[in-house]
N, C-alpha and C. Protein backbone atom coordinates (compact mmCIF):
# COMPACT_ATOMS: atom_id res chain seq x y z
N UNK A 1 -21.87 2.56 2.02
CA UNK A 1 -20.74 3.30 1.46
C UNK A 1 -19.47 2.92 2.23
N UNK A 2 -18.38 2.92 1.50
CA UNK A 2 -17.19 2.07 1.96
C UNK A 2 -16.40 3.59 2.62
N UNK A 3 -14.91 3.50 3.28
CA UNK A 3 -14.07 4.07 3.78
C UNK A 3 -13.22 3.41 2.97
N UNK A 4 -12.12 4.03 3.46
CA UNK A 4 -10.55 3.68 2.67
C UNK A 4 -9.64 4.19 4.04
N UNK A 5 -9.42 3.11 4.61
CA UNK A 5 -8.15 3.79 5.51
C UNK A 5 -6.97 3.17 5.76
N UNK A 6 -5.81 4.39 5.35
CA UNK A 6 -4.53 3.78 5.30
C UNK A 6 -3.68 4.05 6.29
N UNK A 7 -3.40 3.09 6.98
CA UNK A 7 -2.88 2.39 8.25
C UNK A 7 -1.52 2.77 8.06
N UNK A 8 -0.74 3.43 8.92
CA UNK A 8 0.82 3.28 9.01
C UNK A 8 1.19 3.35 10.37
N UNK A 9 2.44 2.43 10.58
CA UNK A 9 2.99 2.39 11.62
C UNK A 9 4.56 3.36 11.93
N UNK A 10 4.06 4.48 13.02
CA UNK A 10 5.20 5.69 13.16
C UNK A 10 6.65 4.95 12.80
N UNK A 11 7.59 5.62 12.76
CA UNK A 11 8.20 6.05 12.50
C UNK A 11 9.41 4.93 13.18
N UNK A 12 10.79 5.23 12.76
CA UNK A 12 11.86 4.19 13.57
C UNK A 12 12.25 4.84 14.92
N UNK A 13 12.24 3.99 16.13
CA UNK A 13 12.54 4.96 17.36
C UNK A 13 14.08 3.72 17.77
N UNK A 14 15.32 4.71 18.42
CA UNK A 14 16.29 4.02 19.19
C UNK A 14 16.39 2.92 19.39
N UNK A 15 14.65 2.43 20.49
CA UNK A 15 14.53 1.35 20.73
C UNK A 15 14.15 0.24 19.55
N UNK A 16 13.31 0.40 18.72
CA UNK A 16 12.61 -0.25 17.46
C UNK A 16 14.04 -0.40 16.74
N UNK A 17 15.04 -0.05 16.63
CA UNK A 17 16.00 -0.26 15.65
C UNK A 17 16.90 -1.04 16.24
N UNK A 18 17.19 -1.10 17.76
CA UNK A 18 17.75 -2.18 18.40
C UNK A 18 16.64 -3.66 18.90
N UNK A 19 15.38 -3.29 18.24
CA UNK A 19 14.33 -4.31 18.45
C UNK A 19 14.20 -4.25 19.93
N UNK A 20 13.69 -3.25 20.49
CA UNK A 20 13.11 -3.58 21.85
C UNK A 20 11.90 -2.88 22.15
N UNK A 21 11.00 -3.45 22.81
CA UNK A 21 9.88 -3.47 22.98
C UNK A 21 9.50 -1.77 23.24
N UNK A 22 9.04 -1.61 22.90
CA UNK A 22 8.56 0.49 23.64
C UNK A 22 7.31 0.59 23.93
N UNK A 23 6.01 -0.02 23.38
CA UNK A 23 4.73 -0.47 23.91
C UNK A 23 4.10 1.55 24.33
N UNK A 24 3.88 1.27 25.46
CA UNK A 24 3.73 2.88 26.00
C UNK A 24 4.88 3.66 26.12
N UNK A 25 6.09 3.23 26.09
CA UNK A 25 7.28 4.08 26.86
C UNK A 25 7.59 5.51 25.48
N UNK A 26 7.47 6.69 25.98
CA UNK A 26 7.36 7.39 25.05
C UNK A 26 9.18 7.46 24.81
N UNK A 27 9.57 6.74 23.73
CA UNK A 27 10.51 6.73 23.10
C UNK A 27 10.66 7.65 21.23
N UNK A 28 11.44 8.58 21.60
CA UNK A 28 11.37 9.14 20.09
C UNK A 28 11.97 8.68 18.70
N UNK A 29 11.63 9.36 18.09
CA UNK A 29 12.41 9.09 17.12
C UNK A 29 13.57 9.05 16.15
N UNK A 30 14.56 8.52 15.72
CA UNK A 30 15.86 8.50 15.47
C UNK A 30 15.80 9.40 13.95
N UNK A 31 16.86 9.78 13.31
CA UNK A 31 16.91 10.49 12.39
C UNK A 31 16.29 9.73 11.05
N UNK A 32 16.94 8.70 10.87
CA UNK A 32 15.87 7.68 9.97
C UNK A 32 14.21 7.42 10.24
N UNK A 33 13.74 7.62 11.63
CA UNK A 33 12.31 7.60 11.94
C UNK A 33 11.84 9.02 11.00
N UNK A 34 12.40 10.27 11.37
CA UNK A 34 11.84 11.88 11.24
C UNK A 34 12.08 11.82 9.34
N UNK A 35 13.22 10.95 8.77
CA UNK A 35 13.03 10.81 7.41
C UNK A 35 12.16 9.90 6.67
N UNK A 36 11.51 8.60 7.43
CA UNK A 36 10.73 7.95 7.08
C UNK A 36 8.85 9.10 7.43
N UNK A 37 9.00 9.59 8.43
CA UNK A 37 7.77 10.29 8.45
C UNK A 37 7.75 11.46 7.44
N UNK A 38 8.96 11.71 6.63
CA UNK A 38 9.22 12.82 5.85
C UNK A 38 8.36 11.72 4.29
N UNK A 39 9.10 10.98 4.39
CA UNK A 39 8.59 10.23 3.06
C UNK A 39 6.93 10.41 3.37
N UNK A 40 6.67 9.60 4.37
CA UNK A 40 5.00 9.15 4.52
C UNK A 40 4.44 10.59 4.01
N UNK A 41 4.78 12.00 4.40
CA UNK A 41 4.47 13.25 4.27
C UNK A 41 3.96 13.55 2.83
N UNK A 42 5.39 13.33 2.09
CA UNK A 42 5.90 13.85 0.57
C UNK A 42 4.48 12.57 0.09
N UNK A 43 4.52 11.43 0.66
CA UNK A 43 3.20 10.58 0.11
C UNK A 43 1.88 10.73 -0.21
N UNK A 44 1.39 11.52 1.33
CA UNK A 44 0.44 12.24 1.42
C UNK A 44 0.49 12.91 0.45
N UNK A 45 1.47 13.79 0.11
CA UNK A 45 0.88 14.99 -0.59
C UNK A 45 0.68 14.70 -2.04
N UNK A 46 1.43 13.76 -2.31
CA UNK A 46 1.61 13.43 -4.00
C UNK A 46 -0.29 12.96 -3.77
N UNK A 47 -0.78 12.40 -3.22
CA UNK A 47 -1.90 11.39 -2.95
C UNK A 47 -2.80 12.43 -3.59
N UNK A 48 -3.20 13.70 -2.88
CA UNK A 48 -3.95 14.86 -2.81
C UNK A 48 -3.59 15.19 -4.24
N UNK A 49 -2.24 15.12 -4.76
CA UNK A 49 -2.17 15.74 -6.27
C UNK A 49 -2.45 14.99 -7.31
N UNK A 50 -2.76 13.52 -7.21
CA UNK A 50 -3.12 12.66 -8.28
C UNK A 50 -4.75 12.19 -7.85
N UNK A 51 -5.27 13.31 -7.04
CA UNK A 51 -6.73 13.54 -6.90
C UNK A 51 -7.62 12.22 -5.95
N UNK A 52 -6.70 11.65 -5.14
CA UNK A 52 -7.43 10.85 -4.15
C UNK A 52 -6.60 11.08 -2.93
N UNK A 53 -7.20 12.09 -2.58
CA UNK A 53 -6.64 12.85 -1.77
C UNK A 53 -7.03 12.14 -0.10
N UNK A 54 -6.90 12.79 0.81
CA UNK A 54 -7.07 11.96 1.62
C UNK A 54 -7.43 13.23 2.97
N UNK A 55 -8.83 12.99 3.79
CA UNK A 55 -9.74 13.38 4.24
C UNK A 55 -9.46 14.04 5.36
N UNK A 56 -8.68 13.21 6.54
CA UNK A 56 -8.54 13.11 8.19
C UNK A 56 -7.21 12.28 8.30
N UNK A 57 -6.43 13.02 8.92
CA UNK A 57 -5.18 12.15 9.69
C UNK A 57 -5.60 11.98 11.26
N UNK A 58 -5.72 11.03 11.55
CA UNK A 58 -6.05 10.18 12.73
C UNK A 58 -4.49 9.33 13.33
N UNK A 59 -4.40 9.47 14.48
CA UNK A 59 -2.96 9.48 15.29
C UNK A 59 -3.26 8.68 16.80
N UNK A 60 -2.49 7.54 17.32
CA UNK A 60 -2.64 7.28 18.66
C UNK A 60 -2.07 8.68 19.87
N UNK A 61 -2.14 8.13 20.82
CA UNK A 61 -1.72 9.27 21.75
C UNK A 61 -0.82 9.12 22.07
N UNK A 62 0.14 8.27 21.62
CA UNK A 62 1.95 7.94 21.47
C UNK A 62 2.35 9.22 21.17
N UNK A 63 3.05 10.21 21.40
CA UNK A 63 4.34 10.93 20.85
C UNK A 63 4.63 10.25 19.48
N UNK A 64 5.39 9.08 19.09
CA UNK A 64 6.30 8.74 18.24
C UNK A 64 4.98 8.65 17.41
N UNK A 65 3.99 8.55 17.43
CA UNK A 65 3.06 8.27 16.20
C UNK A 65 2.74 9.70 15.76
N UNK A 66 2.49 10.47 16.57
CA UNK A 66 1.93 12.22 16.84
C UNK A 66 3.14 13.00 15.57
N UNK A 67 4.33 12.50 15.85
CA UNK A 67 5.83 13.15 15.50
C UNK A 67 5.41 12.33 13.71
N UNK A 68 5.42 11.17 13.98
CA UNK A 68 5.07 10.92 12.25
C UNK A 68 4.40 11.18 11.44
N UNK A 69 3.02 11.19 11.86
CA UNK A 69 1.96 12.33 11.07
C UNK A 69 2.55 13.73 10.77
N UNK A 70 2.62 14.19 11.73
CA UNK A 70 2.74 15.67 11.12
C UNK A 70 3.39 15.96 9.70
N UNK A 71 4.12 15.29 9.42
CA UNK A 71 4.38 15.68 8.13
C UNK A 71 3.17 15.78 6.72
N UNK A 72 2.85 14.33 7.81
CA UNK A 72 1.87 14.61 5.71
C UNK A 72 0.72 15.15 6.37
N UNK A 73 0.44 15.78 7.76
CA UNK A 73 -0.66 16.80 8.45
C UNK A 73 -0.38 18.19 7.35
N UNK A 74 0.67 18.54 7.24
CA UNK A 74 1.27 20.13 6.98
C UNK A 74 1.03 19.80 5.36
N UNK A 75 1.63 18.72 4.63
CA UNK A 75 1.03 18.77 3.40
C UNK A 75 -0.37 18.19 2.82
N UNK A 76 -0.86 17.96 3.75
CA UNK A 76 -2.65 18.20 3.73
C UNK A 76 -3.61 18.80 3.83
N UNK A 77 -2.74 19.97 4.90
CA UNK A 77 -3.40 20.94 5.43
C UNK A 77 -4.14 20.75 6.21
N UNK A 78 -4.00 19.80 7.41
CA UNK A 78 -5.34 19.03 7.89
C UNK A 78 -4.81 18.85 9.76
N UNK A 79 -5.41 19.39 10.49
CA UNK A 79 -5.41 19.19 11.76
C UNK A 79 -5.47 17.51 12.40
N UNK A 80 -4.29 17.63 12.84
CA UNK A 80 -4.82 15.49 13.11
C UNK A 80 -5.70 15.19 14.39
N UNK A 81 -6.27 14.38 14.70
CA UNK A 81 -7.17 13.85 15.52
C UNK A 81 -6.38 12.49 16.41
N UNK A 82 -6.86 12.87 17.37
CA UNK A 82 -5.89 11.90 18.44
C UNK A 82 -6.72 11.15 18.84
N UNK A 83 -6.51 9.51 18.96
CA UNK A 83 -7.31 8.31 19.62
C UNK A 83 -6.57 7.45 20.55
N UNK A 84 -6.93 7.72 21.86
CA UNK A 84 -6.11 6.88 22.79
C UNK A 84 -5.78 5.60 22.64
N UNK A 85 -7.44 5.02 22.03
CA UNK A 85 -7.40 3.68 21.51
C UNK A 85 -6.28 3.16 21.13
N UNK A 86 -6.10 3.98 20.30
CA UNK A 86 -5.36 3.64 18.87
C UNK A 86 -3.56 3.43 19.62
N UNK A 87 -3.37 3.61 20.88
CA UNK A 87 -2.04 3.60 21.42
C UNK A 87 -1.61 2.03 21.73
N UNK A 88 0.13 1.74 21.43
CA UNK A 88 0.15 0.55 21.42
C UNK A 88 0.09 -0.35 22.66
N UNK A 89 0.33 -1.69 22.37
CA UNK A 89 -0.19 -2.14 23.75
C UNK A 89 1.11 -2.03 24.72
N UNK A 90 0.50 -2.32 26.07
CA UNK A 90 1.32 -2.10 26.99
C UNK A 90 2.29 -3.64 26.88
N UNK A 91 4.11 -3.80 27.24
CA UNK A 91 4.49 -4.55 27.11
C UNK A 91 4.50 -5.22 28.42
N UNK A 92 4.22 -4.60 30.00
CA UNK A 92 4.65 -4.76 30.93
C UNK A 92 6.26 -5.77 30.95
N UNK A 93 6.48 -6.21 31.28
CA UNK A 93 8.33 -6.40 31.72
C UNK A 93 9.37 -6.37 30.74
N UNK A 94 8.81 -6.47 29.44
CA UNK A 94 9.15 -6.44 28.20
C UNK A 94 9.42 -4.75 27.80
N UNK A 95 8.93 -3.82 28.48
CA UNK A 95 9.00 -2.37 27.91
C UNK A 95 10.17 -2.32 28.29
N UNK A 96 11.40 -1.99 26.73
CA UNK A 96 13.17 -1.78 27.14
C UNK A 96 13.77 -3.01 27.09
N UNK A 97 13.10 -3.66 26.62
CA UNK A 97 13.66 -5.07 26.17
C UNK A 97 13.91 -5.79 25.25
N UNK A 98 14.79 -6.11 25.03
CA UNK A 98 14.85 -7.83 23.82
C UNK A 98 14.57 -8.52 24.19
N UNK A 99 14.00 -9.40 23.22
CA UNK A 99 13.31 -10.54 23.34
C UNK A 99 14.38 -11.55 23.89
N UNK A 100 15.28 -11.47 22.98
CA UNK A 100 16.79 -12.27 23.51
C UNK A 100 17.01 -11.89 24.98
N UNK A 101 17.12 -10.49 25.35
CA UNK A 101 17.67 -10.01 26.69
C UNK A 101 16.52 -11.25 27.89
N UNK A 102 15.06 -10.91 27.74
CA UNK A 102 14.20 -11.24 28.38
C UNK A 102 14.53 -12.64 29.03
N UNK A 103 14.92 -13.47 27.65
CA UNK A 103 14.97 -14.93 27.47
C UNK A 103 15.88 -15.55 28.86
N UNK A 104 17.09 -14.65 28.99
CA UNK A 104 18.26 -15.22 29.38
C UNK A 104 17.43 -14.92 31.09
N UNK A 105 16.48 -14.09 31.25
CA UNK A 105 15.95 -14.34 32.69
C UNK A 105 14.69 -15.15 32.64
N UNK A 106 14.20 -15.28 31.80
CA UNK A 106 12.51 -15.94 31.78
C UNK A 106 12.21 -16.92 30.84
N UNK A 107 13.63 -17.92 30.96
CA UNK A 107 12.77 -18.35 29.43
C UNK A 107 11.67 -19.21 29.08
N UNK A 108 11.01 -19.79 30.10
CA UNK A 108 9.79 -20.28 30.42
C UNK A 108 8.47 -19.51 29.60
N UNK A 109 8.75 -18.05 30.09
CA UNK A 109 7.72 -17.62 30.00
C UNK A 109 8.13 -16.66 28.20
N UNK A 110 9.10 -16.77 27.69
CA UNK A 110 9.36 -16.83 26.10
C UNK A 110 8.88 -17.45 25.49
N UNK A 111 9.23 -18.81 26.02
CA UNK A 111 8.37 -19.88 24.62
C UNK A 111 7.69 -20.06 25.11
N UNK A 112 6.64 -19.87 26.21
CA UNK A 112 5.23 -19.61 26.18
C UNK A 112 4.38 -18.50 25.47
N UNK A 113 5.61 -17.45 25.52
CA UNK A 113 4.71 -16.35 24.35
C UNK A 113 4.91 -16.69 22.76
N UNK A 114 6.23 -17.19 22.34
CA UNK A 114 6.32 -17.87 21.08
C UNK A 114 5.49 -18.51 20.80
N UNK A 115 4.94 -19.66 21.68
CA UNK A 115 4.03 -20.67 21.46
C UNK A 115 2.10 -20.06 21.12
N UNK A 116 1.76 -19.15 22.09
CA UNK A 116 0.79 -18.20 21.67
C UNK A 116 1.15 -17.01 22.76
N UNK A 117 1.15 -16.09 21.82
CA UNK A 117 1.47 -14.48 22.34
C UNK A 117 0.08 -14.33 23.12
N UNK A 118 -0.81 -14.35 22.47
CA UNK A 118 -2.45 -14.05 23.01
C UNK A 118 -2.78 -14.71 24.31
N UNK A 119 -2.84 -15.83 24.43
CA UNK A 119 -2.70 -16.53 25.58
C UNK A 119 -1.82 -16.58 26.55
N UNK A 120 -0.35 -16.03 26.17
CA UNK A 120 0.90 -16.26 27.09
C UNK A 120 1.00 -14.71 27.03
N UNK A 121 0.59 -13.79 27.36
CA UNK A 121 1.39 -12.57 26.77
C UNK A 121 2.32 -12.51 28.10
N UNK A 122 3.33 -11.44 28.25
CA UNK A 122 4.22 -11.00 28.92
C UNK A 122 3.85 -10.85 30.06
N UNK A 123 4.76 -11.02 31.20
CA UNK A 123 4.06 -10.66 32.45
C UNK A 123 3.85 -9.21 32.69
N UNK A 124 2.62 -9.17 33.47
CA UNK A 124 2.29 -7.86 33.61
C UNK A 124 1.97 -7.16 32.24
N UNK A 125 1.89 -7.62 31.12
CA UNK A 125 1.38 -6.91 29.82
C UNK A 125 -0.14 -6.44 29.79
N UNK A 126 -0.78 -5.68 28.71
CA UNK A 126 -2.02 -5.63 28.66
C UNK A 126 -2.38 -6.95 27.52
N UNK A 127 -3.64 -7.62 27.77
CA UNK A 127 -4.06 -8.38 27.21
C UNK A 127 -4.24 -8.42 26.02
N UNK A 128 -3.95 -8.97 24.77
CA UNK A 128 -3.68 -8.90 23.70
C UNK A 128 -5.22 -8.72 22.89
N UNK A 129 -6.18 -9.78 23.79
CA UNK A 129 -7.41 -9.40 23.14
C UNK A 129 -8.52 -8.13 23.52
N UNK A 130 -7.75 -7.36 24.67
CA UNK A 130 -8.69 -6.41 24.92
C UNK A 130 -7.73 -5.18 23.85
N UNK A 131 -6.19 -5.40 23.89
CA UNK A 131 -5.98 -4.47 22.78
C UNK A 131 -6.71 -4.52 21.62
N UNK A 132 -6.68 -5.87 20.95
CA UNK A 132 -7.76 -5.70 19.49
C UNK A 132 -8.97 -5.64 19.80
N UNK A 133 -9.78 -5.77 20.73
CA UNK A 133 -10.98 -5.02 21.31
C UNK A 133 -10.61 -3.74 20.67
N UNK A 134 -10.15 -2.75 21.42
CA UNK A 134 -10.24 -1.23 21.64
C UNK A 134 -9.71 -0.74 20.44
N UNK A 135 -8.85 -1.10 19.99
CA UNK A 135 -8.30 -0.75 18.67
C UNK A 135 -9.00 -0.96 17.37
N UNK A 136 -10.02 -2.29 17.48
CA UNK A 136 -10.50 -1.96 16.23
C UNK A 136 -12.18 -1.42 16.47
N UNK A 137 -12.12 -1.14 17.48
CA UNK A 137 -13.81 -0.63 17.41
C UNK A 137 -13.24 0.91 17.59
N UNK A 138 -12.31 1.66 17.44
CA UNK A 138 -11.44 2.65 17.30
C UNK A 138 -11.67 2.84 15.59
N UNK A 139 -11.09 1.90 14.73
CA UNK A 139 -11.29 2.20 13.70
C UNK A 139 -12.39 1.99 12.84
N UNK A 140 -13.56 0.78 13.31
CA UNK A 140 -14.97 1.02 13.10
C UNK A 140 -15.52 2.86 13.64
N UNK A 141 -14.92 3.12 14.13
CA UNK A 141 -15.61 5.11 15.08
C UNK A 141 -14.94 5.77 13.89
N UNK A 142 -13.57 5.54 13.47
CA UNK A 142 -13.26 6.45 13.07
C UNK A 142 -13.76 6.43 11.17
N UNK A 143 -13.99 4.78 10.84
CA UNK A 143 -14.40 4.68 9.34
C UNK A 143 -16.03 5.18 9.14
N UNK A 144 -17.07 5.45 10.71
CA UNK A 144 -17.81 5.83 10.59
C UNK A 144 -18.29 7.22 10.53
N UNK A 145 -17.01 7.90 11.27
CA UNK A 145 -16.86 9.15 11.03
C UNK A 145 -16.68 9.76 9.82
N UNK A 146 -15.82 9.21 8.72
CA UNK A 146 -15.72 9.79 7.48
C UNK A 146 -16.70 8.93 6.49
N UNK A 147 -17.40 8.40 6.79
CA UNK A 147 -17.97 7.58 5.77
C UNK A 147 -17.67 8.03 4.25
N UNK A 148 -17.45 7.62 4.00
CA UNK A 148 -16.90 7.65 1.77
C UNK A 148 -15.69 8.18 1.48
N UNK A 149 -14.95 8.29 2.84
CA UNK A 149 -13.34 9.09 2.58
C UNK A 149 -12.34 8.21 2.61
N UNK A 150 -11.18 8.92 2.67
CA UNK A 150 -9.82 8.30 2.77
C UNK A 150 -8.87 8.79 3.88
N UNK A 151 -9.11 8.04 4.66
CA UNK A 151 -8.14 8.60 6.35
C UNK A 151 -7.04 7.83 6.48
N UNK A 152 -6.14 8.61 6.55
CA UNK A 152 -4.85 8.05 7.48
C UNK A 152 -4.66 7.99 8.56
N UNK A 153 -4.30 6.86 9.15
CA UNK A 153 -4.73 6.41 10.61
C UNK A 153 -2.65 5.91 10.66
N UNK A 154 -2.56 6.67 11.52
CA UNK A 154 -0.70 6.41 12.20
C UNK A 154 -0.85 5.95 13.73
N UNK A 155 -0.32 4.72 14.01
CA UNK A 155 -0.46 3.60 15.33
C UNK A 155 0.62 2.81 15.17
N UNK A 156 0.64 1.65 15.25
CA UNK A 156 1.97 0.81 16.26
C UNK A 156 1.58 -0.24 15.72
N UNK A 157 2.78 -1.15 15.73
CA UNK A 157 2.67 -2.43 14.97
C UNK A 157 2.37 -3.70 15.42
N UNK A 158 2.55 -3.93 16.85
CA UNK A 158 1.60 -4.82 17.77
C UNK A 158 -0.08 -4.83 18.01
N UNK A 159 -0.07 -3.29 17.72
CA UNK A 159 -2.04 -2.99 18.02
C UNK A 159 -2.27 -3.29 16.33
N UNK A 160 -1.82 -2.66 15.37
CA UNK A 160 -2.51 -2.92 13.74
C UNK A 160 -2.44 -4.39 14.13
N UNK A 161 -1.05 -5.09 14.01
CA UNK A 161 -1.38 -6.49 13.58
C UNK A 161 -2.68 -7.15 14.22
N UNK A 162 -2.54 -6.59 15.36
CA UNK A 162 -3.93 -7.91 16.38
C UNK A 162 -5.19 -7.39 15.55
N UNK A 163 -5.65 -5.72 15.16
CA UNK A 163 -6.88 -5.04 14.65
C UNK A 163 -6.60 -5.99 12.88
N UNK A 164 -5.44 -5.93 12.59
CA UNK A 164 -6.17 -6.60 11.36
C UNK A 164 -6.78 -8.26 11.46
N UNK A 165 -6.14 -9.11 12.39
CA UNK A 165 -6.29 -10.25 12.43
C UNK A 165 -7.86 -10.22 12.87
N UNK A 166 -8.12 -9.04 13.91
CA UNK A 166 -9.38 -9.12 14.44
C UNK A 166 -10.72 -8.59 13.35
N UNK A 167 -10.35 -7.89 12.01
CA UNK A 167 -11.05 -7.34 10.93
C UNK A 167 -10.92 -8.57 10.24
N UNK A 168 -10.08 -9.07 9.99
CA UNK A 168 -10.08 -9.98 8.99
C UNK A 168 -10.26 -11.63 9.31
N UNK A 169 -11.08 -11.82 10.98
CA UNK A 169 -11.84 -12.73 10.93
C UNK A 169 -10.12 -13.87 11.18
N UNK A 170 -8.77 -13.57 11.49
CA UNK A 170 -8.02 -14.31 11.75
C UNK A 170 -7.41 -14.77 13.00
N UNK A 171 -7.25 -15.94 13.32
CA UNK A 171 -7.30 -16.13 14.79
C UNK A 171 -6.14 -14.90 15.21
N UNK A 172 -6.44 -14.23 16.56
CA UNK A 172 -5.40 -13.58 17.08
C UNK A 172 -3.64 -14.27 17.64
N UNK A 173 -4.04 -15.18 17.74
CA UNK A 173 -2.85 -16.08 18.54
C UNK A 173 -1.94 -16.11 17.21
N UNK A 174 -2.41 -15.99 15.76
CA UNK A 174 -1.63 -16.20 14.81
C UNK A 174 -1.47 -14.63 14.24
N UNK A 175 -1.23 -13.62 15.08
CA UNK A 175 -0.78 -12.53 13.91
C UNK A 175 0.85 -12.15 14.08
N UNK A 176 1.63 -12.54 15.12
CA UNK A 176 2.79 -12.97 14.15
C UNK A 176 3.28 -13.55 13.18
N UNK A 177 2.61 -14.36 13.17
CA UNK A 177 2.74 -15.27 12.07
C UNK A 177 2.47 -15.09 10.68
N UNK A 178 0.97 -14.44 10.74
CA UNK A 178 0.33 -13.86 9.37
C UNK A 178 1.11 -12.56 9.17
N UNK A 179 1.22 -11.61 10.24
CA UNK A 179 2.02 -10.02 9.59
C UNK A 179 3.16 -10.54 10.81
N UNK A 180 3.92 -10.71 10.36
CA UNK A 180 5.27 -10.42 10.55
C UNK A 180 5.94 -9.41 11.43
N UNK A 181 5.36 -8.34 10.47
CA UNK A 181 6.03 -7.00 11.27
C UNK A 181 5.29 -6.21 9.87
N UNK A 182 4.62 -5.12 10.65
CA UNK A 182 4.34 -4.01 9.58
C UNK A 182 5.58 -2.69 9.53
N UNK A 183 6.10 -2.42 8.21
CA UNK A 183 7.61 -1.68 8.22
C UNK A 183 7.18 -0.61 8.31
N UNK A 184 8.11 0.49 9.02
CA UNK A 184 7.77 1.63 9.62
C UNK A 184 7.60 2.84 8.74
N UNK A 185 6.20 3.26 9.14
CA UNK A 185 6.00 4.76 7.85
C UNK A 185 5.27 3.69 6.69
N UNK A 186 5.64 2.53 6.51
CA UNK A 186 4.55 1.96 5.28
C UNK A 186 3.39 1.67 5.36
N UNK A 187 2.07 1.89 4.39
CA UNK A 187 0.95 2.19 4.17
C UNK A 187 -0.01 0.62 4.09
N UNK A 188 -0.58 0.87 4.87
CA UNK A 188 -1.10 -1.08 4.61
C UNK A 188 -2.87 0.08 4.32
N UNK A 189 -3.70 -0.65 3.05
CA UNK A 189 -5.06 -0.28 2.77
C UNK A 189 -5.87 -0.57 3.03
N UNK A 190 -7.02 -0.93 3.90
CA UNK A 190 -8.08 -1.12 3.85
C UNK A 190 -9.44 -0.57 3.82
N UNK A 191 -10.48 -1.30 3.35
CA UNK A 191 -11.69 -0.80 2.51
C UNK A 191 -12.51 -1.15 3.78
N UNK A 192 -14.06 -0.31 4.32
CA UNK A 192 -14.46 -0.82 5.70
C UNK A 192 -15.70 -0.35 5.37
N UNK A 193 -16.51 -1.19 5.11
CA UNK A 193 -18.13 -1.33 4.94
C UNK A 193 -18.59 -2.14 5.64
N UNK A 194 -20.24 -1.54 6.23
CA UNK A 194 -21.11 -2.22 7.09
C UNK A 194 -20.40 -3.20 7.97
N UNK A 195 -19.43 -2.77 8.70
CA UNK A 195 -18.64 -3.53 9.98
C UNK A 195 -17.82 -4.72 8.99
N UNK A 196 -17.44 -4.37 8.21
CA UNK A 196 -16.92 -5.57 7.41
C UNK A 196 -15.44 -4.77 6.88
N UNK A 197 -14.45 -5.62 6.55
CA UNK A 197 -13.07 -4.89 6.24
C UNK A 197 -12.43 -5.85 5.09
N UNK A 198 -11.71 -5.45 4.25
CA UNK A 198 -11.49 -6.05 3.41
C UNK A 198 -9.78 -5.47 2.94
N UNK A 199 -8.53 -6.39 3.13
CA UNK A 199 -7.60 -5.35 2.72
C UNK A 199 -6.67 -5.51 1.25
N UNK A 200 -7.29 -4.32 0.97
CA UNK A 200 -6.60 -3.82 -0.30
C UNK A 200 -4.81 -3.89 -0.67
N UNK A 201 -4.16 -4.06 0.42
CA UNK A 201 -2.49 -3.96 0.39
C UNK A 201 -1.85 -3.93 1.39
N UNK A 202 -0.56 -4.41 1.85
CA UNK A 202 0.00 -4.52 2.83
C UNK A 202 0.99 -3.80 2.86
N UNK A 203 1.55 -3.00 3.56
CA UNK A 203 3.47 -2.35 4.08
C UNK A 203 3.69 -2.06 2.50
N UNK A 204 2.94 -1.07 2.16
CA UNK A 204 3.48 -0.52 0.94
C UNK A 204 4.56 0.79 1.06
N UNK A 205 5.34 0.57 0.66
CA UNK A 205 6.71 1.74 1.06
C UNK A 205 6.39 3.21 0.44
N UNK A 206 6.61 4.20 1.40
CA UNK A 206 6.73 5.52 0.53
C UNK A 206 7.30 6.10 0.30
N UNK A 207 8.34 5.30 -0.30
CA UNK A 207 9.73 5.79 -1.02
C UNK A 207 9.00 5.83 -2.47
């Protein structure tokens, strides 16, 4: 029996809108973040009223992810569930940074992460493959927990991208490349049977 879980990445924070890294740094969210988690909310709820409703809201232990759920928590009626896992990765020297800013002191070690993020990550960062380690055997726990439902799972857009590359059997060194950037508050689908994942849609907006 399959799961259905739809993946969104919280909300817009200060830093995310000037593009800088926030990783662990509990950075909140800007007034466009608290209206994008308003949409994801009003989403939820329409979801529940056109009868595929949706089971468990599942949340990293970020603040800014915690702050985006709640909305479509209250029009679900549904207590959310917190997974440390599920928190994004650490940037080490990069947390409060541009990529540009970084460059103009390190740029050695830039286009070594351009060249492969996975292999080059940031100094002092957490390892890119023990993040998609933990993150997706996070969402194998949690698709086994609801078996035949539909969970919303709210996390960060450095940990989804590596967990989908790592579900979908794609080298990790290439998930910039393959996702881009997952847009904030939008719904990416996937279907998760017998350790197997299959995805149904990408950064679908809930406007």
């Amino acid at each position: 029996m399959s799961t259905t879980l739809l993946l969104a990445r919280h909300g817009q924070t200060l830093w995310h809108a000037e593009n800088r890294y926030a990783g662990v740094s509990d950075i909140g969210l800007t007034d466009e973040g608290r209206a994008q988690a308003a949409r994801l909310g009003e989403w939820a709820g329409q979801q529940a009223a056109l009868g595929v409703g949706i089971d468990a809201v599942w949340t990293s232990t970020v603040p800014r992810a915690i702050a985006t759920a709640e909305p479509a928590c209250r029009a679900l009626d549904l207590v959310p569930k917190r997974e440390h896992d599920l928190r994004e990765c650490d940037f080490g020297v990069m947390e409060g940074r541009t990529l540009a800013e970084f460059e103009t002191v390190d740029p050695t070690a830039v286009a070594a992460f351009r060249a492969d993020p996975v292999l080059n990550p940031f100094p002092a960062a957490e390892d890119p493959r023990l993040a998609a380690t933990r993150g997706t055997a996070a969402l194998h726990r949690i698709a086994s927990s609801h078996e035949g439902g539909r969970v919303l799972v709210v996390a960060h857009n450095t940990l989804l991208r590596l967990v989908l590359c790592d579900l979908l059997s794609i080298p990790l060194s290439d998930y910039r490349r393959v996702f881009p950037s997952l847009r904030n508050a939008a719904v990416t689908e996937l279907r998760v049977a017998g350790g197997q994942a299959a995805i149904l849609s990408l950064n679908v907006p809930c406007s």
